[in-house]
Protein backbone atom coordinates (compact mmCIF):
# COMPACT_ATOMS: atom_id res chain seq x y z
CA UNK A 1 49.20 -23.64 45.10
CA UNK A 2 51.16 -20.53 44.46
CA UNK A 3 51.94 -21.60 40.83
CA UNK A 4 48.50 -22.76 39.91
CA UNK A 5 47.93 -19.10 40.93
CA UNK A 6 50.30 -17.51 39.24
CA UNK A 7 49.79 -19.20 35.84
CA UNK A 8 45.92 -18.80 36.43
CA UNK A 9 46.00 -15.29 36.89
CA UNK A 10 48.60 -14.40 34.08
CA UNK A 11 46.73 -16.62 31.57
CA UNK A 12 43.22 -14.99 32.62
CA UNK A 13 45.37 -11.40 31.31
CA UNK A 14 46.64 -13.30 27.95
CA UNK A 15 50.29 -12.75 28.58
CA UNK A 16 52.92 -15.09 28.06
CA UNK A 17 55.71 -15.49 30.46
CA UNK A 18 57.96 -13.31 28.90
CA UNK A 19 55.53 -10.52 29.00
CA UNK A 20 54.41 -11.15 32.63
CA UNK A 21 58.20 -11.35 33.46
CA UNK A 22 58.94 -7.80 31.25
CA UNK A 23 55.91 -5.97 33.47
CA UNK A 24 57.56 -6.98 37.30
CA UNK A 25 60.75 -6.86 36.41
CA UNK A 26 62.39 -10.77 36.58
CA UNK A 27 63.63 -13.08 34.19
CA UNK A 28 60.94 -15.38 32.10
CA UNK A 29 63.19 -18.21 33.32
CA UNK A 30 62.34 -17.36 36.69
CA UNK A 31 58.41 -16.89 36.08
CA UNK A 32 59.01 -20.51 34.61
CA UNK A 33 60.31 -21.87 37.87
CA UNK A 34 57.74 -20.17 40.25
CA UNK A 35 54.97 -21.63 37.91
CA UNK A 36 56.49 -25.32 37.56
CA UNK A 37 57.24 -25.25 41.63
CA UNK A 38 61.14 -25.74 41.50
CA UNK A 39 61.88 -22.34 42.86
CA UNK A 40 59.61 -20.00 45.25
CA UNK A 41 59.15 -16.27 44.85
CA UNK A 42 60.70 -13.93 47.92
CA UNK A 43 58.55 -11.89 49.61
CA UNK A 44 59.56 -8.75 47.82
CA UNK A 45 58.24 -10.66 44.63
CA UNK A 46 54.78 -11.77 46.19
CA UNK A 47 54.02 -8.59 47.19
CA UNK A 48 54.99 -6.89 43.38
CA UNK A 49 52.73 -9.74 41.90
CA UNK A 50 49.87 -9.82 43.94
CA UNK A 51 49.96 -5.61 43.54
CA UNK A 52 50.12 -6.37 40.30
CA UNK A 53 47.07 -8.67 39.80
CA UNK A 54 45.35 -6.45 42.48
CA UNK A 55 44.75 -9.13 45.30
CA UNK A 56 46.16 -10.23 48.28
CA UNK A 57 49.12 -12.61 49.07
CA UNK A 58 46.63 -15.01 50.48
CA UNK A 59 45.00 -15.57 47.25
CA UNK A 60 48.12 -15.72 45.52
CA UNK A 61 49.58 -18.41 47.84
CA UNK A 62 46.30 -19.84 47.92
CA UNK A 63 45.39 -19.25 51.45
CA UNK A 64 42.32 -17.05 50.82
CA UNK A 65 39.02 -18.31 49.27
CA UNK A 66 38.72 -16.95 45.68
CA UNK A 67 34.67 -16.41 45.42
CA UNK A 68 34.43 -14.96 41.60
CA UNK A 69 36.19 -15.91 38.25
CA UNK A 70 36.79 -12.13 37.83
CA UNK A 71 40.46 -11.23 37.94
CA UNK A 72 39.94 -7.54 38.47
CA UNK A 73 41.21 -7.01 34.90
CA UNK A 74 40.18 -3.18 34.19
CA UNK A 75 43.27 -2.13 36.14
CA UNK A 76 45.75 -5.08 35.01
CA UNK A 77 44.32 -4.26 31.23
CA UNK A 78 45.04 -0.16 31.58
CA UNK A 79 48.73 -1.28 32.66
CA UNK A 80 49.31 -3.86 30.13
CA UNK A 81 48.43 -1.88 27.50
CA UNK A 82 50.54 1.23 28.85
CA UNK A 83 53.39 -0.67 28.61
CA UNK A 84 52.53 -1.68 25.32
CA UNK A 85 52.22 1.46 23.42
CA UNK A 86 55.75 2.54 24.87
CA UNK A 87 56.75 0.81 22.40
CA UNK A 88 55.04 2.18 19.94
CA UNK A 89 56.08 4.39 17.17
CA UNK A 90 54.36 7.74 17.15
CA UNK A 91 52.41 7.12 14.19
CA UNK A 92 51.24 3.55 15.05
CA UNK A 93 50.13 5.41 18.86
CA UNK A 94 48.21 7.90 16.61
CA UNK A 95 46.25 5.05 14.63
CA UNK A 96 45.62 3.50 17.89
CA UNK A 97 43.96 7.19 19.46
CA UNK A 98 42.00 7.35 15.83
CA UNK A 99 41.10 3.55 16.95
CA UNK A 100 40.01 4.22 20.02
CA UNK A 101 37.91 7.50 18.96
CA UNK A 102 35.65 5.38 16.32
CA UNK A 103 35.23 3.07 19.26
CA UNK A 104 33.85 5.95 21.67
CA UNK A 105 31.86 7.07 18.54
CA UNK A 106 30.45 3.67 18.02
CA UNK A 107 29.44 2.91 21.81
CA UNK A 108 27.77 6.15 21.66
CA UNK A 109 25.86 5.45 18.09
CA UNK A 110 24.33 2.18 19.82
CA UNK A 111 23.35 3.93 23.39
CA UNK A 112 20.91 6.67 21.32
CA UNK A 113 19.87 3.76 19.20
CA UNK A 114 19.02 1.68 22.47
């Protein structure tokens, strides 16, 4: 059950193996096993993945009942893209504040229009 977990909740945040394996610190080979079921994730690695999805080690084992589709992904979103723009150079973080500034702008433009 663990796997189907894993995979669920990594595909429900749009990142690939690699990426998920980049943001907790293991090998994408070793994602690969925990989500095919040849190899099993220590306890020091359940507890940095189910921090990092936000739930509990029973849901990620699959010994808690999961009662909504939501994935809690406000939080898992702000950290994805964090580690995202590190790698960013200045100029391209820039565009993305200018970005994110029409954005605001816009979402305010269609609250006075409501």
């Amino acid at each position: 059950m663990f796997q189907i977990q894993l995979k669920r909740h990594r595909e429900a945040l749009n990142l690939s193996q690699q990426e998920f394996a980049e943001l907790i610190g293991v090998k994408q080979s070793t994602v690969a096993m925990w989500e095919n079921g040849s190899n099993k994730p220590r306890h020091s690695s359940l507890v940095k993945i189910a921090g990092f999805f936000h739930i509990s080690i029973d849901e990620l084992t699959g010994n808690a009942e999961d009662d909504s589709d939501s994935y809690k992904l406000t939080d898992n979103m702000d950290f994805v893209i964090c580690s995202e723009i590190k790698s960013l150079s200045d100029e391209q973080k820039h565009d993305i504040l200018d970005y994110i500034q029409f954005k605001k702008q816009n979402r305010q433009k269609n609250d006075i229009a409501e």
